[in-house]
PDB file of N, CA and C in Angstrom:
ATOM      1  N   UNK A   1      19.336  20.823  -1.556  1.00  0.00           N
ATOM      2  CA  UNK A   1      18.090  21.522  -1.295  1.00  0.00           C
ATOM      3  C   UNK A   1      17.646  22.211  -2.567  1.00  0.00           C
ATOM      4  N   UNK A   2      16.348  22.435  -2.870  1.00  0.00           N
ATOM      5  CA  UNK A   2      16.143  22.945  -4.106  1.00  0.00           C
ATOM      6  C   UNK A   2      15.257  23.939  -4.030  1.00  0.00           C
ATOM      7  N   UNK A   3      14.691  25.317  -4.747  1.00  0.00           N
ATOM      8  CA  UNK A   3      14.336  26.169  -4.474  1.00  0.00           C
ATOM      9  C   UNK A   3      13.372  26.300  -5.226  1.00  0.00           C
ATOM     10  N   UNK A   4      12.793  25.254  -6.118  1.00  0.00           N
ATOM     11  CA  UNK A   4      11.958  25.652  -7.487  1.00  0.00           C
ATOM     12  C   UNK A   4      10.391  24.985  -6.082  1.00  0.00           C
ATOM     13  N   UNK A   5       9.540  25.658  -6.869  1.00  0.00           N
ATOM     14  CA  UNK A   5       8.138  25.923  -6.730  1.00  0.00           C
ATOM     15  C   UNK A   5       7.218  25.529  -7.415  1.00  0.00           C
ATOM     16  N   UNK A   6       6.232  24.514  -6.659  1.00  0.00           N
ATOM     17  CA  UNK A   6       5.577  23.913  -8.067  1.00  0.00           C
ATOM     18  C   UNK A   6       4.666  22.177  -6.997  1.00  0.00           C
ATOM     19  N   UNK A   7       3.778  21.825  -7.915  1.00  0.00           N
ATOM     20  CA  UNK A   7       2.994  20.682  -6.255  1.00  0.00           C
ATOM     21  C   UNK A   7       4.321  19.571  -6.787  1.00  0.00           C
ATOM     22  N   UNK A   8       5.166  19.870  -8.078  1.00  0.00           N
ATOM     23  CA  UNK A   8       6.274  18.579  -8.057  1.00  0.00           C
ATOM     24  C   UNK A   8       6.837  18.386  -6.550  1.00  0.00           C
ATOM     25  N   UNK A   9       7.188  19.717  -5.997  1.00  0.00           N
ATOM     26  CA  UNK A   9       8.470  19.880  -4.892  1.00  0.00           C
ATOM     27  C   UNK A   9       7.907  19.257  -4.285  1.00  0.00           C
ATOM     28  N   UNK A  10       6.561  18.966  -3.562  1.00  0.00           N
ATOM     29  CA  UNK A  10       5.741  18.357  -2.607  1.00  0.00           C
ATOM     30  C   UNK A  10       5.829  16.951  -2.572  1.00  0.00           C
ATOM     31  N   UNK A  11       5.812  16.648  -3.816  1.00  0.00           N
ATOM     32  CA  UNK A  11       5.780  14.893  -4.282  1.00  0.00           C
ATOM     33  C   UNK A  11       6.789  14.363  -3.700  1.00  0.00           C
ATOM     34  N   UNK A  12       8.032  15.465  -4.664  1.00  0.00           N
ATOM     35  CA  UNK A  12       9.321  14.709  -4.397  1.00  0.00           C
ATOM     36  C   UNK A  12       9.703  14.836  -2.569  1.00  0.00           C
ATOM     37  N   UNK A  13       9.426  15.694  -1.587  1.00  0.00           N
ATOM     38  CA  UNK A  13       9.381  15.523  -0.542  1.00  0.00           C
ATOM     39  C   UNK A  13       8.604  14.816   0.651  1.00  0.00           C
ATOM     40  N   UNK A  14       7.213  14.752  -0.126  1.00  0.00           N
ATOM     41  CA  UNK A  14       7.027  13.757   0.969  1.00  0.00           C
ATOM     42  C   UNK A  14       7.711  12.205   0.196  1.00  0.00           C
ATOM     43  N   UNK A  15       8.082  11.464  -1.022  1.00  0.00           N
ATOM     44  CA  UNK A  15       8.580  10.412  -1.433  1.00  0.00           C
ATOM     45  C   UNK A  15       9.723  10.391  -0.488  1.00  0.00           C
ATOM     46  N   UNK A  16      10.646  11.261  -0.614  1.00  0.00           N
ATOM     47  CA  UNK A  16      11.591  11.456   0.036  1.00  0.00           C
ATOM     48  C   UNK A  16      11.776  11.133   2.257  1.00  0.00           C
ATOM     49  N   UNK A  17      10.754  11.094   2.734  1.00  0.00           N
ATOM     50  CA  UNK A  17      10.281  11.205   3.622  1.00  0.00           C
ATOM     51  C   UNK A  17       9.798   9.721   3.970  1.00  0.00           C
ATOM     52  N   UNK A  18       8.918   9.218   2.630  1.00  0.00           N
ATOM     53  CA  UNK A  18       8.380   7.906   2.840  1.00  0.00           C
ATOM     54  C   UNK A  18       9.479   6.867   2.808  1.00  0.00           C
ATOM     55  N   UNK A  19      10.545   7.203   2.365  1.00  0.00           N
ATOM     56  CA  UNK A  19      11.843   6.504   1.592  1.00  0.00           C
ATOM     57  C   UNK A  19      12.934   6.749   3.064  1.00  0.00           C
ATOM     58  N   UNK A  20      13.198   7.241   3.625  1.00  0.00           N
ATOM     59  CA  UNK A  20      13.800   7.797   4.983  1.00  0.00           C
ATOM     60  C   UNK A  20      13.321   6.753   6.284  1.00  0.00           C
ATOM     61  N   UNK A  21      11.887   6.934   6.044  1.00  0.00           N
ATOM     62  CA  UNK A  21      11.124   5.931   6.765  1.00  0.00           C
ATOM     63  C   UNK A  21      10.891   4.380   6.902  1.00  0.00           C
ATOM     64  N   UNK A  22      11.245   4.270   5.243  1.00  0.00           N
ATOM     65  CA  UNK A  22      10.644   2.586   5.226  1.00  0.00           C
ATOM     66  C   UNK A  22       9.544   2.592   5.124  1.00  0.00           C
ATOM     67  N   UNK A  23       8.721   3.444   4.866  1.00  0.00           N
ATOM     68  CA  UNK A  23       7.009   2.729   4.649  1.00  0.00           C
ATOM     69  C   UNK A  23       6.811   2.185   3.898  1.00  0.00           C
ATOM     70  N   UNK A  24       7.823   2.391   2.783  1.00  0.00           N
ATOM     71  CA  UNK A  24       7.188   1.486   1.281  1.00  0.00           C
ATOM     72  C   UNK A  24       6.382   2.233   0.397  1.00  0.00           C
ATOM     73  N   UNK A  25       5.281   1.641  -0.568  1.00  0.00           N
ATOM     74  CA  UNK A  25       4.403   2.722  -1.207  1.00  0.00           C
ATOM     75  C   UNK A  25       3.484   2.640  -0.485  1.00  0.00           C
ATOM     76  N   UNK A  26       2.504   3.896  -0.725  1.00  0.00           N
ATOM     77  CA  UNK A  26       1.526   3.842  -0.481  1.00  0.00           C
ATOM     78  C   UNK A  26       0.231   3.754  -1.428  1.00  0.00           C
ATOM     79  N   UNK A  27      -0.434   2.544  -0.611  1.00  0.00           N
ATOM     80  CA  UNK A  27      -1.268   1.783  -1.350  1.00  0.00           C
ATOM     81  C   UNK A  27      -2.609   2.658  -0.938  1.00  0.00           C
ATOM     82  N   UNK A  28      -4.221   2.901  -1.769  1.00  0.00           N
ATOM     83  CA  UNK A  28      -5.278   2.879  -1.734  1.00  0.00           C
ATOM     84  C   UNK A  28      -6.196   2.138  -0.840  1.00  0.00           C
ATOM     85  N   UNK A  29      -7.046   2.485  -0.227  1.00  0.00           N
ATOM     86  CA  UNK A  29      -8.058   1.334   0.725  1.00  0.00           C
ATOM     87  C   UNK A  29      -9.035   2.233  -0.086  1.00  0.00           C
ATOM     88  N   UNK A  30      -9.636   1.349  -0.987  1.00  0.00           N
ATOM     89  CA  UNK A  30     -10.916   1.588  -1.280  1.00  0.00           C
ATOM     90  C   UNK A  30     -10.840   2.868  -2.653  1.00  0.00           C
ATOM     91  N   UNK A  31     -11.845   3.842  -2.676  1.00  0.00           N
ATOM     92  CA  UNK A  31     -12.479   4.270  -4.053  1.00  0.00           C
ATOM     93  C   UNK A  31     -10.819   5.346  -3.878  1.00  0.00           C
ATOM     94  N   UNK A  32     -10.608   6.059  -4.903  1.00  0.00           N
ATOM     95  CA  UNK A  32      -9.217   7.475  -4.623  1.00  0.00           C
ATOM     96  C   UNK A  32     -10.633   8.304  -3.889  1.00  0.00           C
ATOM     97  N   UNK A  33     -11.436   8.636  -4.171  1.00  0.00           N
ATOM     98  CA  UNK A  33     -12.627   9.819  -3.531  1.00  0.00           C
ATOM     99  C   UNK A  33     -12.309   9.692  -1.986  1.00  0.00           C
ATOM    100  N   UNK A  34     -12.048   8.282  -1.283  1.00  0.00           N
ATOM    101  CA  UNK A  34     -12.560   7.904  -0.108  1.00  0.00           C
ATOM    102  C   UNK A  34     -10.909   8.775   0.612  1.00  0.00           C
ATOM    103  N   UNK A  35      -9.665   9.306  -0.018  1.00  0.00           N
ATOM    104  CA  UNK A  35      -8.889   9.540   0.396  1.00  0.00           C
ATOM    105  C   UNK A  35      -7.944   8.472   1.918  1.00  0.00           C
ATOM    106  N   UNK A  36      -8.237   7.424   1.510  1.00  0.00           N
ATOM    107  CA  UNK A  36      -8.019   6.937   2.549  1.00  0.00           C
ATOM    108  C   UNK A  36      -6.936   5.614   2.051  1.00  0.00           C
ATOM    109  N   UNK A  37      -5.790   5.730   2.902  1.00  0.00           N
ATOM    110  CA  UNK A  37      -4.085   5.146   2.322  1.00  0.00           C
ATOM    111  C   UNK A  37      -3.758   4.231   3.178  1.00  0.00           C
ATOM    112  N   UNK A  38      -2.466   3.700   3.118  1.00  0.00           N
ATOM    113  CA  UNK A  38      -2.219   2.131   3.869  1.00  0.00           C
ATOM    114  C   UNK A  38      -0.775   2.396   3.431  1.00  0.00           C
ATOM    115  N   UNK A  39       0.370   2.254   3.895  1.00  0.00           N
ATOM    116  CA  UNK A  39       1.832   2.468   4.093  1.00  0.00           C
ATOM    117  C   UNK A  39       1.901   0.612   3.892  1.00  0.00           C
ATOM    118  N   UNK A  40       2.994   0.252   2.483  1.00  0.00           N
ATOM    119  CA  UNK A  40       2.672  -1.067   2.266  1.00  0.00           C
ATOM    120  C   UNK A  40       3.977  -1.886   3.601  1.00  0.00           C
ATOM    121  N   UNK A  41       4.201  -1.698   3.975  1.00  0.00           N
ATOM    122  CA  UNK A  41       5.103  -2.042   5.450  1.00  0.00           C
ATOM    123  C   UNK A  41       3.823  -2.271   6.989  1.00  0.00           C
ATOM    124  N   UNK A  42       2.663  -1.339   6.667  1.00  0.00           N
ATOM    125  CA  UNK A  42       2.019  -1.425   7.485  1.00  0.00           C
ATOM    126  C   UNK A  42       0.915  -2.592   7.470  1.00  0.00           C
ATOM    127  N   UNK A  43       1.089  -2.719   5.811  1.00  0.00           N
ATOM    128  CA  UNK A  43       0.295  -3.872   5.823  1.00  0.00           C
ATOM    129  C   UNK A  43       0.719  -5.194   5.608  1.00  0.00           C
ATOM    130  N   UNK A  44       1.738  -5.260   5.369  1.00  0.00           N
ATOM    131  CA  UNK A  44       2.644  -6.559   5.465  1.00  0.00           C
ATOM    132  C   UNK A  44       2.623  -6.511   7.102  1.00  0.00           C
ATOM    133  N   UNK A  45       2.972  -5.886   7.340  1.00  0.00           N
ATOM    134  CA  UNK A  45       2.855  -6.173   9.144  1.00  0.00           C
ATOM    135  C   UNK A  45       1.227  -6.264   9.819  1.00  0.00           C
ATOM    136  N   UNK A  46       0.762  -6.442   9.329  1.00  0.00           N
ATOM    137  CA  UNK A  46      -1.088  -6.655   9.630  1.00  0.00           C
ATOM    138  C   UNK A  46      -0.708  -7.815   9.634  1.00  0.00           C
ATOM    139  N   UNK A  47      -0.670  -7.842   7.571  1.00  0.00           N
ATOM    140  CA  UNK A  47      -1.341  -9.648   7.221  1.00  0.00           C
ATOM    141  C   UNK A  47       0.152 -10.373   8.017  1.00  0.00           C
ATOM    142  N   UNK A  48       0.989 -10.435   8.254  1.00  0.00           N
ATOM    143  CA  UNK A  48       2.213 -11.411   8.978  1.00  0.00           C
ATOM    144  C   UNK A  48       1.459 -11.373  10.106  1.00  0.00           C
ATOM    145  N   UNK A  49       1.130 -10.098  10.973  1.00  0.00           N
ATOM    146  CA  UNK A  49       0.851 -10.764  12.316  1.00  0.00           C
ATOM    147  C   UNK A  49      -0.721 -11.638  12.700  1.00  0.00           C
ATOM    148  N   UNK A  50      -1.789 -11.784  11.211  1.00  0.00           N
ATOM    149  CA  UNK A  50      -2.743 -11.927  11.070  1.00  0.00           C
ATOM    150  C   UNK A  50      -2.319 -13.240  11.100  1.00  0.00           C
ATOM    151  N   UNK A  51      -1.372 -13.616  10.477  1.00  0.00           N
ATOM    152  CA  UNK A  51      -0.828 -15.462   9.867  1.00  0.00           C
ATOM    153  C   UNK A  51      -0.143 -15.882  10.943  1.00  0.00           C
ATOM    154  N   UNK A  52       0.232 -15.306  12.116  1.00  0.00           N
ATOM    155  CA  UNK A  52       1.390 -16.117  12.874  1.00  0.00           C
ATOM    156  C   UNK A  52       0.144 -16.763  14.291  1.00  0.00           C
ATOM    157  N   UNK A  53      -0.443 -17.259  13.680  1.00  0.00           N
ATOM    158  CA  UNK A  53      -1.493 -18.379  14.423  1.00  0.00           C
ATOM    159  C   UNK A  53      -1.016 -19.819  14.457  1.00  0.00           C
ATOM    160  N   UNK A  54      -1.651 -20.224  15.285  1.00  0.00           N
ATOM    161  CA  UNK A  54      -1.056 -21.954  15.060  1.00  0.00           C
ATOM    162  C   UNK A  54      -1.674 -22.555  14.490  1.00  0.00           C
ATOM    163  N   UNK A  55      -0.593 -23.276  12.966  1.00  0.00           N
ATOM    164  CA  UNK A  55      -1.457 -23.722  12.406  1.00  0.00           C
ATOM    165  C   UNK A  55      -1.009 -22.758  10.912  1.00  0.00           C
ATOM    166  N   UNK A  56      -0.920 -21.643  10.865  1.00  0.00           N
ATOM    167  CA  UNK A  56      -1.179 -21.019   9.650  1.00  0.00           C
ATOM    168  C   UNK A  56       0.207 -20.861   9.319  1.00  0.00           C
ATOM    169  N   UNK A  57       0.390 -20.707   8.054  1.00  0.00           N
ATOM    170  CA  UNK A  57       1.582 -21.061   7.397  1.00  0.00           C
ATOM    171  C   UNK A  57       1.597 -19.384   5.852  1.00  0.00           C
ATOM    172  N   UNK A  58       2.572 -18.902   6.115  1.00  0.00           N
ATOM    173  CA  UNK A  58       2.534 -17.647   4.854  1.00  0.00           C
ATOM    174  C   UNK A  58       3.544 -17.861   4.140  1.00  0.00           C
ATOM    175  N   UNK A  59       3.137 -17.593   3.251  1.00  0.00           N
ATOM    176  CA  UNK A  59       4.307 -17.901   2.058  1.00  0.00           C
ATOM    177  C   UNK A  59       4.686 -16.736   1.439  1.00  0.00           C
ATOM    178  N   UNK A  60       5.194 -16.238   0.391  1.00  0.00           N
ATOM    179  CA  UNK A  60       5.655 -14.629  -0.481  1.00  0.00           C
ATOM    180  C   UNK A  60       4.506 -13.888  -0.313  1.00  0.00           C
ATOM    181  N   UNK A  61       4.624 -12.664   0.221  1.00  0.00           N
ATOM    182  CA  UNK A  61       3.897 -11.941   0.859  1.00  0.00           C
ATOM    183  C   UNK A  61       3.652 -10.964  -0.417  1.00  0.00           C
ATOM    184  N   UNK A  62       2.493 -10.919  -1.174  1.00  0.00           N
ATOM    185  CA  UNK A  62       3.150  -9.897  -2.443  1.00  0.00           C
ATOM    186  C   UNK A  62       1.982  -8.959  -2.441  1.00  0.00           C
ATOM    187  N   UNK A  63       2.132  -7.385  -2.069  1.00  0.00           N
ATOM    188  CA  UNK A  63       1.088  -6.358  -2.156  1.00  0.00           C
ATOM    189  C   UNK A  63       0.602  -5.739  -3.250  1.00  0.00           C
ATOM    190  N   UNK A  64      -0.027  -5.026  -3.600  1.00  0.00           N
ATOM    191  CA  UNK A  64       0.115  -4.228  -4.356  1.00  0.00           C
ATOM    192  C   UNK A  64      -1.648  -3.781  -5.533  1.00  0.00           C
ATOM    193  N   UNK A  65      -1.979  -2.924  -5.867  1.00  0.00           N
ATOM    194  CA  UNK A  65      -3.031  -2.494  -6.276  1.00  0.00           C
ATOM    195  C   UNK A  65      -3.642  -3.687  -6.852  1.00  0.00           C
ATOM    196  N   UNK A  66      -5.229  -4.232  -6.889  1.00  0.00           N
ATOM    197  CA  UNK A  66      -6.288  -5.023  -7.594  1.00  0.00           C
ATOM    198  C   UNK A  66      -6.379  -4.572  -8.641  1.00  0.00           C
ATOM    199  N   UNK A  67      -6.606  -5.550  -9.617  1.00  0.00           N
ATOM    200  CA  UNK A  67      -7.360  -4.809 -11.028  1.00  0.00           C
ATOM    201  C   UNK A  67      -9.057  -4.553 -10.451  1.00  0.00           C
ATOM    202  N   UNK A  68      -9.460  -3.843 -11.136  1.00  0.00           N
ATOM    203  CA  UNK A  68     -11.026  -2.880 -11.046  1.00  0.00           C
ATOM    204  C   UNK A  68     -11.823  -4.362 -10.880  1.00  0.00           C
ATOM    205  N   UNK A  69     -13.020  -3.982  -9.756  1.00  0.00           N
ATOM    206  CA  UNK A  69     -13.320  -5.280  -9.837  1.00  0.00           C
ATOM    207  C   UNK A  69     -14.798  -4.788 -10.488  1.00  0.00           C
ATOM    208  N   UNK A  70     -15.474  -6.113 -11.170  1.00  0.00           N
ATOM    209  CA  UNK A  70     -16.429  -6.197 -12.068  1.00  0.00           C
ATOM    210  C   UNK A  70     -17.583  -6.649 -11.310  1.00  0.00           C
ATOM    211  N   UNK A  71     -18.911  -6.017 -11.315  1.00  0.00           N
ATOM    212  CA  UNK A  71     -19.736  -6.689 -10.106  1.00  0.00           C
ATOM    213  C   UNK A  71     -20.668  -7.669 -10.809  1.00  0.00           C
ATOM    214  N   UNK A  72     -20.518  -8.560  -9.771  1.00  0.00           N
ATOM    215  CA  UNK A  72     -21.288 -10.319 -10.078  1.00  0.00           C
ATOM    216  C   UNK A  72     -19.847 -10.914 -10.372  1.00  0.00           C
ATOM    217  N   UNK A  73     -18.779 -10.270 -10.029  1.00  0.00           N
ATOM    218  CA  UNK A  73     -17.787 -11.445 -10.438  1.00  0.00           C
ATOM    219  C   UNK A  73     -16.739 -11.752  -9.496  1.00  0.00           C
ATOM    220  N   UNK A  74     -15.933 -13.055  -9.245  1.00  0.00           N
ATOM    221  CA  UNK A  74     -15.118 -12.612  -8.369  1.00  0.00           C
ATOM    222  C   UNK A  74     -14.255 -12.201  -8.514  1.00  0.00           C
ATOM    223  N   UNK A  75     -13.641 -11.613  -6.901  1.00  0.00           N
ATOM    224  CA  UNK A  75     -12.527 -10.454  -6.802  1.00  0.00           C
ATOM    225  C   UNK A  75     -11.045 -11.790  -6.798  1.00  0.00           C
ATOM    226  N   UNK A  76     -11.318 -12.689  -6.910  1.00  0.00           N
ATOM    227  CA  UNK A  76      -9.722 -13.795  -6.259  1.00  0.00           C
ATOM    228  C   UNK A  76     -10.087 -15.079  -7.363  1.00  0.00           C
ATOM    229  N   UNK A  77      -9.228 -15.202  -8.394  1.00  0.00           N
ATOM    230  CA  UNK A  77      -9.162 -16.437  -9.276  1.00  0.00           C
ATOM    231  C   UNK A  77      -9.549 -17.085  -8.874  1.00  0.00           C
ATOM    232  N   UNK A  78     -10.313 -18.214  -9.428  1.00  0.00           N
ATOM    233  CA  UNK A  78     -10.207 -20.060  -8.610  1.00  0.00           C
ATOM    234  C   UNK A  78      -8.739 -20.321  -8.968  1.00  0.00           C
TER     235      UNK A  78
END
């Protein structure tokens, strides 16, 4: 237990908390302003139960932040 004071202690406790849990990181939905988060366990469990259709087939499931997207361009390689 630690006694020091400071928004570190906060970090390291809720990490600590997220890590206890299994949520994984937590990922961004949208602008940081919009304050609004996604637990990356929660979304692997979206897109898996989004794919288990007949017919659809998922392969390495890999999450994780977009680069900035540029407008007039697309957001997904050809």
């Amino acid at each position: 237990m630690t006694t020091a004071r400071g928004p570190r202690r906060a970090e390291g406790w809720t990490a600590g908390v997220r890590e206890r849990l299994g949520l994984g990181r937590l990922l961004p939905l949208g602008d940081p302003a919009d304050g609004v988060w996604i637990a990356e366990t929660a979304a692997a469990s979206v897109l898996r139960g989004a794919a288990a259709r007949p017919g659809a087939v998922l392969g390495e499931l890999r999450i994780g932040l977009a680069v900035e997207a540029v407008p007039g361009e697309d957001a997904v390689a050809a």
